[in-house]
N, C-alpha and C. Protein backbone atom coordinates (compact mmCIF):
# COMPACT_ATOMS: atom_id res chain seq x y z
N UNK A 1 0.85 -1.18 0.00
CA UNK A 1 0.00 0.00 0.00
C UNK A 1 0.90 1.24 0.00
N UNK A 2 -0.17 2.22 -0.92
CA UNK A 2 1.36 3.32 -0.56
C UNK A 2 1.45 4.12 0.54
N UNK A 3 2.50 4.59 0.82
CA UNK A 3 3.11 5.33 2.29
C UNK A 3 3.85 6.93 1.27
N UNK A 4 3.24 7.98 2.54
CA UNK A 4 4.09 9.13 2.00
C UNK A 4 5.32 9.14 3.03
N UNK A 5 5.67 9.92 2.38
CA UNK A 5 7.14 10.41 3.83
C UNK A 5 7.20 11.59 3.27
N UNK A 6 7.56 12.01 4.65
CA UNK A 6 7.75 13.67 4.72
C UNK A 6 8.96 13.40 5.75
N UNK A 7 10.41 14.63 5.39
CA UNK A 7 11.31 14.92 6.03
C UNK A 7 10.65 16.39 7.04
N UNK A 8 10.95 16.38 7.69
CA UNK A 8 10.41 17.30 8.90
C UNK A 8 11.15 17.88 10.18
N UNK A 9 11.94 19.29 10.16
CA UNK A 9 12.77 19.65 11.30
C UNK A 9 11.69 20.24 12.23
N UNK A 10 12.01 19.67 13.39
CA UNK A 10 11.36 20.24 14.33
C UNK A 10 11.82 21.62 14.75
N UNK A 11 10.25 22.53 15.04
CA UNK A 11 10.26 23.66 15.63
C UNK A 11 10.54 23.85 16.24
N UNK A 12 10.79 25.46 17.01
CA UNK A 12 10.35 25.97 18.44
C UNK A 12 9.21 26.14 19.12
N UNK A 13 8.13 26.28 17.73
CA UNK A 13 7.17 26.54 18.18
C UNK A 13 6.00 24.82 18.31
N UNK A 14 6.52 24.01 18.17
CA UNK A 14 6.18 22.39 18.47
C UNK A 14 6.71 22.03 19.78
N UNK A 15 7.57 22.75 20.30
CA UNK A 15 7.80 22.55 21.89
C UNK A 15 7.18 23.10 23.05
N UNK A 16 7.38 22.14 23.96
CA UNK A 16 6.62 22.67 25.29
C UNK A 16 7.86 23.36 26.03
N UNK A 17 7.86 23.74 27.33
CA UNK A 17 9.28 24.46 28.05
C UNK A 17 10.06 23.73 28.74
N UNK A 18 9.77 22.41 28.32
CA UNK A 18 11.39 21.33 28.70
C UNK A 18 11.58 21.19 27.29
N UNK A 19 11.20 21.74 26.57
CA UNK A 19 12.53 21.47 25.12
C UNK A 19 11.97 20.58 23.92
N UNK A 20 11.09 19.69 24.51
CA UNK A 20 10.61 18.33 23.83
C UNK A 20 9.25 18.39 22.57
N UNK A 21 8.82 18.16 22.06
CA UNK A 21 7.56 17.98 21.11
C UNK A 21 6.38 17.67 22.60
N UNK A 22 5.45 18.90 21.97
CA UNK A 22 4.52 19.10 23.20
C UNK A 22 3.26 17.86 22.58
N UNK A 23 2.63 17.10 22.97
CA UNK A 23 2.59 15.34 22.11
C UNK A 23 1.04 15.79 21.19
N UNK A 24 0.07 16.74 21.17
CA UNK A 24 -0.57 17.92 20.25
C UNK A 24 -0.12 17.70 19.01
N UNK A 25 0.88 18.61 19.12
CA UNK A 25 1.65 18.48 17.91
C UNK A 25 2.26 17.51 16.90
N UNK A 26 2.82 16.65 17.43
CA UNK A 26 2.40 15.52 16.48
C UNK A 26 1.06 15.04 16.08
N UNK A 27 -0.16 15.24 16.68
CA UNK A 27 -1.30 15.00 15.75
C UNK A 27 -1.55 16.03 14.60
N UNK A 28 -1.00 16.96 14.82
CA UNK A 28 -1.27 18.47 13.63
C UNK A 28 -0.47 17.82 12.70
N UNK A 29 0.97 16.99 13.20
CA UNK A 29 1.68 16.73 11.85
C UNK A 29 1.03 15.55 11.08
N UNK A 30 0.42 14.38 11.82
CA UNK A 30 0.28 13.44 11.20
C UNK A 30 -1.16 13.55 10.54
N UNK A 31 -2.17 14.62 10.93
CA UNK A 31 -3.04 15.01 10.09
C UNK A 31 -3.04 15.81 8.68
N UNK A 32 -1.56 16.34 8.54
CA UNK A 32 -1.15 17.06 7.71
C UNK A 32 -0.64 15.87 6.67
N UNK A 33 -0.31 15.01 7.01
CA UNK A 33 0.37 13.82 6.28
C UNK A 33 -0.69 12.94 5.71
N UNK A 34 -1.40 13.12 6.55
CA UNK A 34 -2.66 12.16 6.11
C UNK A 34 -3.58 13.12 4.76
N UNK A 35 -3.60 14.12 4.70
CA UNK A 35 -3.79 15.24 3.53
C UNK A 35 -3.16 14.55 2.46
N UNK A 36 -1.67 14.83 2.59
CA UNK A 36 -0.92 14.48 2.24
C UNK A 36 -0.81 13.52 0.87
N UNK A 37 -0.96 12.50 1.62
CA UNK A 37 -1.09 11.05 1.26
C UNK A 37 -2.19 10.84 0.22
N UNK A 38 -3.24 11.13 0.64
CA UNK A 38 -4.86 11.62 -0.09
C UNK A 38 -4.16 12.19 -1.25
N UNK A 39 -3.48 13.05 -0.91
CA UNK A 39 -3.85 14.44 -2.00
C UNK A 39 -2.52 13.53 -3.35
N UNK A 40 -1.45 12.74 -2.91
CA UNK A 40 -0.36 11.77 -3.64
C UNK A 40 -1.10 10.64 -4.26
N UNK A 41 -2.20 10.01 -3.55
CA UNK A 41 -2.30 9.07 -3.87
C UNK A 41 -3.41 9.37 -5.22
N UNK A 42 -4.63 10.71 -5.11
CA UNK A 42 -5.19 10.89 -5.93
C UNK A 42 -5.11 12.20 -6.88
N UNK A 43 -3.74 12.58 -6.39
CA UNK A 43 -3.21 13.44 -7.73
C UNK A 43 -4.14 14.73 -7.29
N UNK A 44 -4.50 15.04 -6.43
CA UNK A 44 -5.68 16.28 -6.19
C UNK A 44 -5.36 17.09 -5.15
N UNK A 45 -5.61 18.57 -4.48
CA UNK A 45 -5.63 18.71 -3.38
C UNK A 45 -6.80 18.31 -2.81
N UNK A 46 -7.06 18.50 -1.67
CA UNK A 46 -8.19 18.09 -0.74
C UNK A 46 -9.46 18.75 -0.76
N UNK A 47 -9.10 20.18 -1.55
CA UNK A 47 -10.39 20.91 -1.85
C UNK A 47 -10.83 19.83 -3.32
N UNK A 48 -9.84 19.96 -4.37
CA UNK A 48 -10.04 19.27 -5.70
C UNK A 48 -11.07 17.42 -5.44
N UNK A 49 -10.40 17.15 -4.01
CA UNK A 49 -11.02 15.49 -3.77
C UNK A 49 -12.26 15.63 -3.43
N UNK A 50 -12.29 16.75 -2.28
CA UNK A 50 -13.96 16.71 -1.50
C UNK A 50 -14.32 16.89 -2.74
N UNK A 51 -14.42 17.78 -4.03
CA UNK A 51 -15.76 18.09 -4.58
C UNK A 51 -15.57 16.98 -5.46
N UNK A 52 -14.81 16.50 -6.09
CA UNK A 52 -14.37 15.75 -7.09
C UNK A 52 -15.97 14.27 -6.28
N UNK A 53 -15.15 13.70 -4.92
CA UNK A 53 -15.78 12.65 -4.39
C UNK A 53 -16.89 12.53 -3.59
N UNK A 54 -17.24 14.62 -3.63
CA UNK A 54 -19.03 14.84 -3.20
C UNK A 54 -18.89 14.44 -1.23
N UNK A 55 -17.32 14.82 -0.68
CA UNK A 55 -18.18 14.44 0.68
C UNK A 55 -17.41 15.54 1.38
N UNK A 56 -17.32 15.02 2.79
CA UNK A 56 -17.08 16.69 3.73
C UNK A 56 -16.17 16.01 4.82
N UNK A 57 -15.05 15.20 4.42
CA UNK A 57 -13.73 15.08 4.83
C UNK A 57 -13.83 13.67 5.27
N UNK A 58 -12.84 13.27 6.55
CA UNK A 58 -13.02 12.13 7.09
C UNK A 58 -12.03 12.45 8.44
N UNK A 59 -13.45 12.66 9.61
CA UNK A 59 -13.31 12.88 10.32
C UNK A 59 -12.38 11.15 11.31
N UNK A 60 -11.30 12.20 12.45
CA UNK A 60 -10.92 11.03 13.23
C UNK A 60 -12.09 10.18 14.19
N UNK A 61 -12.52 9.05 13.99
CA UNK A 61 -13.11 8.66 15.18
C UNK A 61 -12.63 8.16 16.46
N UNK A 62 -10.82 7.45 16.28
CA UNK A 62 -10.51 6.82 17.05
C UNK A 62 -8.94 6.76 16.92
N UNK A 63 -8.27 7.14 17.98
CA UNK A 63 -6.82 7.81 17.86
C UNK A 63 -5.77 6.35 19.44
N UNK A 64 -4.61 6.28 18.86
CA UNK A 64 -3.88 5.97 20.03
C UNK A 64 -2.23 6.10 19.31
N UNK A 65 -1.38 6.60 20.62
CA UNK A 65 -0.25 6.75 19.79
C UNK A 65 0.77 5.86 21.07
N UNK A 66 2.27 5.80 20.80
CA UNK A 66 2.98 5.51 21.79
C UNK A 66 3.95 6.57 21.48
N UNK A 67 4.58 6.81 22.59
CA UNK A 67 5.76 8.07 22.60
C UNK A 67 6.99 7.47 23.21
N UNK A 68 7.70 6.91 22.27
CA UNK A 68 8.97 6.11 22.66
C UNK A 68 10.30 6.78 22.86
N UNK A 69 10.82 7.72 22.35
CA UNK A 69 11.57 8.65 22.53
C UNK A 69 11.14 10.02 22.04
N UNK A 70 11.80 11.15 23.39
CA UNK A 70 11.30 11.94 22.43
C UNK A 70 11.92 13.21 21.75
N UNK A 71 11.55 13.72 20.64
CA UNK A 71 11.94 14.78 19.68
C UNK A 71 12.14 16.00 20.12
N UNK A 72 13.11 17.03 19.65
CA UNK A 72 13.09 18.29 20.22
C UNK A 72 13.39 19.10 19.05
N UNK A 73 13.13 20.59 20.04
CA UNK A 73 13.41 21.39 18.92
C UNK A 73 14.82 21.69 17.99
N UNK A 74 15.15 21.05 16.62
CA UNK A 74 16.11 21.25 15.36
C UNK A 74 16.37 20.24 15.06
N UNK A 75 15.78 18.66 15.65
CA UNK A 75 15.69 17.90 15.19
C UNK A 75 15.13 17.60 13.57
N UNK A 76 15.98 17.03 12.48
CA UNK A 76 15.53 16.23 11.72
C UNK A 76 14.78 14.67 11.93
N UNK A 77 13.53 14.99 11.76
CA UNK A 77 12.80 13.61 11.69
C UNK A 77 12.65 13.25 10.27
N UNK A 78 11.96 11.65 10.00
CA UNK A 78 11.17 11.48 9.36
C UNK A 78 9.79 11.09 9.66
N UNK A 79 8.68 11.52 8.94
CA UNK A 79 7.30 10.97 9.21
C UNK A 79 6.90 9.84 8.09
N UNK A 80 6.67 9.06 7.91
CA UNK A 80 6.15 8.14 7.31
C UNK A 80 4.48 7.70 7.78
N UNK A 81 3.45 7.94 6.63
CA UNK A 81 1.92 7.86 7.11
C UNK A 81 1.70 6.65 5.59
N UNK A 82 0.90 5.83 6.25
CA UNK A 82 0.05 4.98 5.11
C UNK A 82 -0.96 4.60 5.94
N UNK A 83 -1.67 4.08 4.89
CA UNK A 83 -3.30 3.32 4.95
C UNK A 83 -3.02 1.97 5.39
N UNK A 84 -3.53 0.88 6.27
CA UNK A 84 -2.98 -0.40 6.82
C UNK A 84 -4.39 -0.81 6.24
N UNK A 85 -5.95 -0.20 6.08
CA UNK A 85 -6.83 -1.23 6.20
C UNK A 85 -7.94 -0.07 5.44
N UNK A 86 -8.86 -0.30 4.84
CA UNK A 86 -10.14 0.20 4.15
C UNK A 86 -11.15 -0.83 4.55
N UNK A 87 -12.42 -0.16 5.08
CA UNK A 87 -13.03 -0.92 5.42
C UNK A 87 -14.74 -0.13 4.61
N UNK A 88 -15.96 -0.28 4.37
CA UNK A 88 -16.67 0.08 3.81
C UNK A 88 -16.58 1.71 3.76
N UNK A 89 -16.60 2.11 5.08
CA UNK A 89 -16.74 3.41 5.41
C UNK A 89 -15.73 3.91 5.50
N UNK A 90 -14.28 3.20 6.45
CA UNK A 90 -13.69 3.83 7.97
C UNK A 90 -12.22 3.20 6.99
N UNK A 91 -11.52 3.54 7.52
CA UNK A 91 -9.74 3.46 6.91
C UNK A 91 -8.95 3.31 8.31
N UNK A 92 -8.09 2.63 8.45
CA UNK A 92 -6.97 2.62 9.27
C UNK A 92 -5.68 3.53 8.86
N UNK A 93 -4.90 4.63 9.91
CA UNK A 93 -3.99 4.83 9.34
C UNK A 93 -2.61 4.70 10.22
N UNK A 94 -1.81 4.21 9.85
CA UNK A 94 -0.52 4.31 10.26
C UNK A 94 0.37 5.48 10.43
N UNK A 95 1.08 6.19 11.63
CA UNK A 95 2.20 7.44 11.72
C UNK A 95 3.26 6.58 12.20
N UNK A 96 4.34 7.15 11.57
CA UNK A 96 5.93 6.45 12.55
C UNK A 96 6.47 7.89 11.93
N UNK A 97 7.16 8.37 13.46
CA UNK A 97 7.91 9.18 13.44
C UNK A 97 9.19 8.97 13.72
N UNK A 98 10.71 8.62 13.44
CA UNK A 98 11.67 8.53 13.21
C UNK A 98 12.40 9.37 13.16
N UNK A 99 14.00 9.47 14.18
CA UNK A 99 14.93 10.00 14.10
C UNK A 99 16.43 9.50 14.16
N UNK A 100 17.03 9.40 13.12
CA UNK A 100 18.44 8.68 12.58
C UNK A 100 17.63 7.34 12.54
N UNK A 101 16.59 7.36 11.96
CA UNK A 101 16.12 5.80 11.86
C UNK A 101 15.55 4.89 13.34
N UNK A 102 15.42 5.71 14.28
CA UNK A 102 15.20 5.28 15.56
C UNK A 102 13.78 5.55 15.53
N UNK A 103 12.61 4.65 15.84
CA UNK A 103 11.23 5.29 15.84
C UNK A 103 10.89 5.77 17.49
N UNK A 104 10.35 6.71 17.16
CA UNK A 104 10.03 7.75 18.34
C UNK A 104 8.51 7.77 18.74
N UNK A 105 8.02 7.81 17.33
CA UNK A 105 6.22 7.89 17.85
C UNK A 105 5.75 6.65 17.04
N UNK A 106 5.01 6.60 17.45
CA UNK A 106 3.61 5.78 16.61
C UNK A 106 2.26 5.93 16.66
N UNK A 107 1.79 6.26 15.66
CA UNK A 107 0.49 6.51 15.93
C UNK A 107 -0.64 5.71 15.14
N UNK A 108 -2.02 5.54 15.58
CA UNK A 108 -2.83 4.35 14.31
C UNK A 108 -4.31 5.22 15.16
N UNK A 109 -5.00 5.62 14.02
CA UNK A 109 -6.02 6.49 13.83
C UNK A 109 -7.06 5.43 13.26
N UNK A 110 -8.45 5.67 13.31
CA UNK A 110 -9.48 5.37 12.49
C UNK A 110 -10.05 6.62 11.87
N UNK A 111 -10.49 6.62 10.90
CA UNK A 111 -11.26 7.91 10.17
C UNK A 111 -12.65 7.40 9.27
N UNK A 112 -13.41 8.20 9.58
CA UNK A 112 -14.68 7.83 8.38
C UNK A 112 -14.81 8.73 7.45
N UNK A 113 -14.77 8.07 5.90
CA UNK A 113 -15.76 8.61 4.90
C UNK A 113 -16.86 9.50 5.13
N UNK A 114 -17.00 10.84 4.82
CA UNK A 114 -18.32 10.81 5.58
C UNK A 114 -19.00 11.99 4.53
N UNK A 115 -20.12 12.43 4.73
CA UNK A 115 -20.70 13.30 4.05
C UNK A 115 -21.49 14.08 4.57
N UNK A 116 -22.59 15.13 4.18
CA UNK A 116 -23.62 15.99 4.90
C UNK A 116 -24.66 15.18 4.91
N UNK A 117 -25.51 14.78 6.30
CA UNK A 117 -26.48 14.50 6.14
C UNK A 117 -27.54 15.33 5.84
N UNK A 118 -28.24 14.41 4.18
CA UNK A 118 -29.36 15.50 3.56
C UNK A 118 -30.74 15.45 4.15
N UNK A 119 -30.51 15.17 5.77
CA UNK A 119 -31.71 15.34 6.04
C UNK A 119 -31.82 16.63 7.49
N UNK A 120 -30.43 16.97 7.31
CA UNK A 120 -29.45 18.38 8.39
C UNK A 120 -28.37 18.48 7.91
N UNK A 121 -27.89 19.42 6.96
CA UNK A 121 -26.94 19.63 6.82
C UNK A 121 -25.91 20.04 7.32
N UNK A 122 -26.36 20.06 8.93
CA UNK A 122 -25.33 20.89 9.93
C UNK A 122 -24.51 19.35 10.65
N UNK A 123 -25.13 18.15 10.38
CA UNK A 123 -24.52 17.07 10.79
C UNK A 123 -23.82 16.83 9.36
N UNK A 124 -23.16 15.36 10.00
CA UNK A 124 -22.57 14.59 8.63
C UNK A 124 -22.67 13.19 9.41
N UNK A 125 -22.41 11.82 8.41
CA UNK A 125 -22.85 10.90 8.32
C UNK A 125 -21.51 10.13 7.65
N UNK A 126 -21.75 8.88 7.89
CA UNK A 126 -20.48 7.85 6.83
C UNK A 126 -21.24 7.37 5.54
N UNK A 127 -19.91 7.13 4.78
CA UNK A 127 -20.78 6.69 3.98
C UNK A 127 -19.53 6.08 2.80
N UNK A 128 -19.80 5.18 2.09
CA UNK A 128 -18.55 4.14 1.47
C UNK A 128 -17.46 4.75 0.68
N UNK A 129 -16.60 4.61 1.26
CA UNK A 129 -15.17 4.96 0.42
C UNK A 129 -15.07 4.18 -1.13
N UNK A 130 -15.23 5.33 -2.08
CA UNK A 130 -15.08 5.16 -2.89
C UNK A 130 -13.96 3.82 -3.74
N UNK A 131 -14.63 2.85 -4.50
CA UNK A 131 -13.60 1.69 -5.23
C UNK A 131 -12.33 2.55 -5.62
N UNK A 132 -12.76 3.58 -6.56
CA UNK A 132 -11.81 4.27 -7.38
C UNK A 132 -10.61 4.81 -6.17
N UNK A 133 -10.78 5.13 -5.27
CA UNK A 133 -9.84 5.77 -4.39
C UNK A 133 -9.34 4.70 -3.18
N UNK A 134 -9.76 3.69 -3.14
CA UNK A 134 -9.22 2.64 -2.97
C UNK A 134 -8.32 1.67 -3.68
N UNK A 135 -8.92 1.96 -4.99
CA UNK A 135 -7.75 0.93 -6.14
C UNK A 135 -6.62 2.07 -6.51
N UNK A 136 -6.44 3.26 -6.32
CA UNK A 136 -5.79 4.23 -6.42
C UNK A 136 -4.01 3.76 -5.17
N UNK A 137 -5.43 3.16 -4.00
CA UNK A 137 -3.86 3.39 -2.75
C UNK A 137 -3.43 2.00 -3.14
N UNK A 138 -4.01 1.12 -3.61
CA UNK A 138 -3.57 -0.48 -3.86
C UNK A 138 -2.79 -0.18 -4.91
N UNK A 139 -2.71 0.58 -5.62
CA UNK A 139 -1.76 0.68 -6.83
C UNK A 139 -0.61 1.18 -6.52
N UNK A 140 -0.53 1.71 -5.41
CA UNK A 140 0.38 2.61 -5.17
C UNK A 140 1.69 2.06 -4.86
């Protein structure tokens, strides 16, 4: 399946006041990656996909990370994000954050497909991840 990577120096402004990645912030990055990935795997940005695939993002439902060592500010990392699982609605995703090849974080998210429900448009709803954007990450 495909995986993006992003090279990534850590900030000042990603730290807390012992020096370290305030642990926030790695979800801003690995949501940015997860864009990312979307936007690589289907050649689009994310504005170009929502309208292209008619829905209104894919919200996190279900998050856990481990924090094995940790990152500071001027560090070179790497982030590495892929898809582990597609399921009708909901996607699995994989984060490993890496420094000199040492993994530091890990993270594995659930997200749903989802759209406006047309019966309130102020909610949204799941609804099936497209074949085409599925045979897109299998190709990858």
């Amino acid at each position: 399946m495909l995986t993006y990577t992003r090279n990534a120096r850590i900030e000042w402004g990603d730290c807390d006041p012992a020096g370290i990645v305030f642990f926030p912030r790695y979800f801003a990055m690995f949501d940015s990656c997860t864009t990312a990935l979307f936007s690589q795997a289907l050649g689009l940005s994310k504005y170009q996909f929502t309208r292209k695939y008619a829905f209104a993002g894919y919200p996190m439902v279900e998050t856990r990370a481990r924090f094995l060592k940790p990152t500071k500010f001027g560090d070179d990392v790497v982030i590495e994000t892929k898809i582990t699982k597609f399921g009708r609605s909901s996607f699995d995703v994989q984060h490993r954050i890496t420094l000199n090849g040492e993994l530091c974080v890990e993270c594995f998210d659930t997200r749903v497909w989802a759209e406006r429900d047309p019966n309130d448009p102020e909610k949204i709803k799941a609804k099936p991840v497209p074949a085409e954007v599925i045979e897109k990450f299998n190709a990858g």
